[in-house]
Structure formats: structure tokens, C-alpha cells
C-alpha atoms as a PDB file:
ATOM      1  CA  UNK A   1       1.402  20.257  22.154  1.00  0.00           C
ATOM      2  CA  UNK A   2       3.884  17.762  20.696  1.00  0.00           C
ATOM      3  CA  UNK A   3       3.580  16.815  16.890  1.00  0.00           C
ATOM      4  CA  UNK A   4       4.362  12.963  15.573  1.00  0.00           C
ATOM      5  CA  UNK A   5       6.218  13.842  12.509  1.00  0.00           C
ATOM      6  CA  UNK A   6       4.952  12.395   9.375  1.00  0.00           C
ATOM      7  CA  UNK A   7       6.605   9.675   6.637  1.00  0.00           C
ATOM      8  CA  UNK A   8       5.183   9.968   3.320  1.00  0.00           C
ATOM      9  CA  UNK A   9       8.224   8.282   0.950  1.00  0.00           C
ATOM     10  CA  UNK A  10       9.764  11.386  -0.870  1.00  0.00           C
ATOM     11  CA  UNK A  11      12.880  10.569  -2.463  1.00  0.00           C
ATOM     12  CA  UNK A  12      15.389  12.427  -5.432  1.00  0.00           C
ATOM     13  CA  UNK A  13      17.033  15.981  -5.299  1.00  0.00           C
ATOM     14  CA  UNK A  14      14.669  17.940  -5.984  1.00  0.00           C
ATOM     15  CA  UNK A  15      11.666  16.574  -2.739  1.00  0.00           C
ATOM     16  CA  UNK A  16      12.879  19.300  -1.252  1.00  0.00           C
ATOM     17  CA  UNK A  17      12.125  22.040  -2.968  1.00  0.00           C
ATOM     18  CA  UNK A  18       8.948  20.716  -5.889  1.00  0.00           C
ATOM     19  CA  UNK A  19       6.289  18.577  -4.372  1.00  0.00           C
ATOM     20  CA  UNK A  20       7.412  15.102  -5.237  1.00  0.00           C
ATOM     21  CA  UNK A  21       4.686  13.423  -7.887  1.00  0.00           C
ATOM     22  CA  UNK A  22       2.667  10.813  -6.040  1.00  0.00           C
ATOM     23  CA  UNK A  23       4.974   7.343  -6.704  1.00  0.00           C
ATOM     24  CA  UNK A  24       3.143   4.926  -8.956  1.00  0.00           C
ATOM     25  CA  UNK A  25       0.842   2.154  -6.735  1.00  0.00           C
ATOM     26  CA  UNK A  26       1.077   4.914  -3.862  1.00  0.00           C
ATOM     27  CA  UNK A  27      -1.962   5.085  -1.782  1.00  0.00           C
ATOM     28  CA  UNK A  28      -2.602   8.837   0.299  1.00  0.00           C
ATOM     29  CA  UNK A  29      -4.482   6.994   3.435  1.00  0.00           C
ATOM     30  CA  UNK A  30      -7.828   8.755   4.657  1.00  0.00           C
ATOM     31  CA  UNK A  31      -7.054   7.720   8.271  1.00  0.00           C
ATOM     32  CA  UNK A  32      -2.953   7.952   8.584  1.00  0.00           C
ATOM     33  CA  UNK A  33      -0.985   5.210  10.385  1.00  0.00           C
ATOM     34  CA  UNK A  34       0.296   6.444  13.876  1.00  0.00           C
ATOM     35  CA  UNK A  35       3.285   4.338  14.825  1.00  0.00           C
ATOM     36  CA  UNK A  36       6.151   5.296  17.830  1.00  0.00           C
ATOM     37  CA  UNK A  37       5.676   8.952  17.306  1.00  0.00           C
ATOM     38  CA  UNK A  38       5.477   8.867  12.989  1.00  0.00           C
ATOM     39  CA  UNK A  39       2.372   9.566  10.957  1.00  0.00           C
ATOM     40  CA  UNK A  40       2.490   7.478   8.236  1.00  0.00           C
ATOM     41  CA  UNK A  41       0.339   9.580   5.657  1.00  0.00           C
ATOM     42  CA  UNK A  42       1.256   7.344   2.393  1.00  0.00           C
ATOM     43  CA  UNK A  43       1.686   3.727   1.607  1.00  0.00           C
ATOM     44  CA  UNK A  44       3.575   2.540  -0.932  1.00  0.00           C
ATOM     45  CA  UNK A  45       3.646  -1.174  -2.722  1.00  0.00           C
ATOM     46  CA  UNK A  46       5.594  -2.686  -5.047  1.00  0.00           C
ATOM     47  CA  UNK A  47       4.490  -6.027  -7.315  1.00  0.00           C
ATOM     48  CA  UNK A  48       5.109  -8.741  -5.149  1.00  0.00           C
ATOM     49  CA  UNK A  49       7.768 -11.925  -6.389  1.00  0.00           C
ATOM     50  CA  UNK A  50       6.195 -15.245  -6.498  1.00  0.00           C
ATOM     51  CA  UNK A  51       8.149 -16.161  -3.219  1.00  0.00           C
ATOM     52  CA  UNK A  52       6.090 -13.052  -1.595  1.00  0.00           C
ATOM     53  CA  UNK A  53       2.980 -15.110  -2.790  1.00  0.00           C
ATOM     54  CA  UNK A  54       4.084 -18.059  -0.390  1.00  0.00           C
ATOM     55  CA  UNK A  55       1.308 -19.431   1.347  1.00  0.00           C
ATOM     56  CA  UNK A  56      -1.459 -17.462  -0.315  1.00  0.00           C
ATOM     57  CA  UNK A  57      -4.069 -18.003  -2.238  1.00  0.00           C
ATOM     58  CA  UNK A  58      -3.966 -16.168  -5.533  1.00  0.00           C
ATOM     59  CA  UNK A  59      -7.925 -16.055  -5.470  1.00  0.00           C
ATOM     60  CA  UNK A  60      -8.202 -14.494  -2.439  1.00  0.00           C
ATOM     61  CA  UNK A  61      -5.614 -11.583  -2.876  1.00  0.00           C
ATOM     62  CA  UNK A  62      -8.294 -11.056  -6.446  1.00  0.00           C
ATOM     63  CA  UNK A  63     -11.108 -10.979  -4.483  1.00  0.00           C
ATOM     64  CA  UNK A  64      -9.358  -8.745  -1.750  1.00  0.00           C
ATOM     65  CA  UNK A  65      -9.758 -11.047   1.105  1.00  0.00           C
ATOM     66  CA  UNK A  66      -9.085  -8.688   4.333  1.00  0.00           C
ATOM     67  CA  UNK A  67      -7.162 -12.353   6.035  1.00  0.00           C
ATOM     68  CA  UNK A  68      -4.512 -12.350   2.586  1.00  0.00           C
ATOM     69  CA  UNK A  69      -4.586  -8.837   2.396  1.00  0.00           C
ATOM     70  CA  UNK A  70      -3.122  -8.754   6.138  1.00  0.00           C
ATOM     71  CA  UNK A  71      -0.482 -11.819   5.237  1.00  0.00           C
ATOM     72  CA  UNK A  72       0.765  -9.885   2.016  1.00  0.00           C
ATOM     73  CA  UNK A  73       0.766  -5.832   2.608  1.00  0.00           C
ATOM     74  CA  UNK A  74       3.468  -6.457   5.140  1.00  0.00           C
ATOM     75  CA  UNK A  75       5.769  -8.074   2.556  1.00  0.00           C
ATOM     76  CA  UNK A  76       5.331  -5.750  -0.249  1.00  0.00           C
ATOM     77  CA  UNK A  77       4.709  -1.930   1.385  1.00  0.00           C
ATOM     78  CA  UNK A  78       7.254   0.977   1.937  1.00  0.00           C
ATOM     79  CA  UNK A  79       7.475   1.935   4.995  1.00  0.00           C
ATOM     80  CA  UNK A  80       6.497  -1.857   6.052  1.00  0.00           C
ATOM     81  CA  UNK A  81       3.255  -2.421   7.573  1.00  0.00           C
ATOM     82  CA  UNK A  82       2.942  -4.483  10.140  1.00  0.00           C
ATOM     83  CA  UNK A  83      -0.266  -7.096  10.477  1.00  0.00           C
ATOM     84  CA  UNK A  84      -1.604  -5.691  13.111  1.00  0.00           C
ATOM     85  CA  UNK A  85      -1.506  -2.104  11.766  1.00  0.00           C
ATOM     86  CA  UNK A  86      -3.185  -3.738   8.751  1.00  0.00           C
ATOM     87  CA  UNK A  87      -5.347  -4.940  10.722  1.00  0.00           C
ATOM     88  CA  UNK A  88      -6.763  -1.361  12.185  1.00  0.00           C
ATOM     89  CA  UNK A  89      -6.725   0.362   8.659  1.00  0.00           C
ATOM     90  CA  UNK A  90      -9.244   2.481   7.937  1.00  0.00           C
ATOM     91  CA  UNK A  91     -11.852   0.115   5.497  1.00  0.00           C
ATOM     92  CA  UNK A  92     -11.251   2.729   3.231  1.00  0.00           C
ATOM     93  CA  UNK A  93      -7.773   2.937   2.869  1.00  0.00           C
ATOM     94  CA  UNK A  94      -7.506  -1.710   2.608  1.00  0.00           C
ATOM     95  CA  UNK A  95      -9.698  -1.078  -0.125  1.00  0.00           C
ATOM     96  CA  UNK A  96      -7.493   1.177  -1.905  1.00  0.00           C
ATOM     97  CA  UNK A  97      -4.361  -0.921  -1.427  1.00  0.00           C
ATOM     98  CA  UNK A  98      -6.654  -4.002  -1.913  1.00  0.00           C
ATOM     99  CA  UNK A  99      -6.998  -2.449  -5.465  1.00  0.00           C
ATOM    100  CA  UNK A 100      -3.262  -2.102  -5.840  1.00  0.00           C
ATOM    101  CA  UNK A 101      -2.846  -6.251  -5.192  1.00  0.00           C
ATOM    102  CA  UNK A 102      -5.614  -6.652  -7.582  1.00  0.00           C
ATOM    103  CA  UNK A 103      -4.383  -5.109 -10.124  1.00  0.00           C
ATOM    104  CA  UNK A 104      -0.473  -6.583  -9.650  1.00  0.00           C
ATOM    105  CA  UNK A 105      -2.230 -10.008 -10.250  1.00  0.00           C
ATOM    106  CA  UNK A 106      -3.948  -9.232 -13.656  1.00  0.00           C
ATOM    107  CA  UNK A 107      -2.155 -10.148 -16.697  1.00  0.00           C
ATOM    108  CA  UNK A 108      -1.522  -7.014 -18.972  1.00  0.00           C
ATOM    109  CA  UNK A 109      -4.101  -7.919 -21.620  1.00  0.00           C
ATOM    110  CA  UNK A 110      -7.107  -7.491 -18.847  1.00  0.00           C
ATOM    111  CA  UNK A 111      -5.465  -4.040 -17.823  1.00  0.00           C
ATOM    112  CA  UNK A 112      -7.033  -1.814 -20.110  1.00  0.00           C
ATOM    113  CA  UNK A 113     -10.213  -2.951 -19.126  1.00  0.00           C
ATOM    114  CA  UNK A 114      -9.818  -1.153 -15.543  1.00  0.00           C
ATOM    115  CA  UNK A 115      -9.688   2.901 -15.602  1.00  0.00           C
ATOM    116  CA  UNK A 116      -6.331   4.400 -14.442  1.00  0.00           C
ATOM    117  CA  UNK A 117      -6.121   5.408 -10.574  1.00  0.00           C
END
């Protein structure tokens, strides 16, 4: 039985012999991404740049809109997701990374009002 070998981003000297620390605004899917023969296990996402925000609605990305949700993951995840595979995610995991977006958006002074991940 052939395995799909799996991409969870684990970079610096020492991935290879320590666990690597979960990345900050890293989200472990509960249903991993199958794509060409790669399990993508873990999703990574940056804070997106205003020009990353073209054509959105700031609202919607708050309120986790699945439609701006499957417009903005692609531009902002590591390794990039593509709409479609946004698209079939788990509910689950869009939720988490929906949270991730969410959070991005608020200004610091609101930030302490939501508990750490």
C-alpha cells in the first residue's frame, strides 16, 4: 500500500531532530488536505496586506463568511490553498482558520478580550 507523504511546514536546524513548536496562526486540520500525492496535515497563515484585502469585504472576513473566506485563504496560507480545496475543508477546520482572519482584523486593543488559541 502506497503512502502520500505529508507537508506540515517545519523549518530551522533543529526540525529534525526536536518536534518543531506549532508556528504561531498554525492550524493542525481534523480532516488533512490530500493534494497530487501530499497530505497536507497543517495550514499556516500569515496577516494579510491591505492589497490581499482587494475586493473583499472587511465585514464579511469578521463574520467568517465561507464565500470571503474561499477568496482570501488562498492569498495568505503556507502551503497555498487553492479555492476549491477551500472549498471541501472540513467545517471544522474553515472555522479554525476562519478564527485566524478574525482575529488578523481586530485592532490590538479588542485582543485581550479573546482567550489565546
Amino acid at each position: 500500500m502506497q503512502t502520500t507523504p505529508q507537508i506540515a511546514v517545519e523549518k530551522g536546524p533543529s526540525a529534525a531532530t526536536e518536534p518543531a513548536a506549532k508556528p504561531p496562526h498554525s492550524v493542525d486540520l481534523d480532516t488533512p488536505i490530500v493534494r497530487s500525492g501530499q497530505t497536507i496535515t497543517r495550514v499556516t497563515l500569515r496577516k494579510p496586506r491591505s492589497g490581499e484585502l482587494r475586493g473583499m469585504n472587511l465585514v464579511d472576513l469578521m463574520q467568517m463568511d465561507v464565500n470571503a473566506l474561499q477568496k482570501v485563504l488562498p492569498r495568505i496560507s503556507s502551503p497555498i490553498l487553492t479555492e476549491p480545496e477551500v472549498a471541501g475543508m472540513d467545517p471544522a477546520d474553515l472555522l479554525q482558520l476562519g478564527m485566524e482572519v478574525a482575529l488578523f482584523l481586530a485592532p490590538k486593543s479588542t485582543k485581550t478580550e479573546f482567550p489565546a488559541a
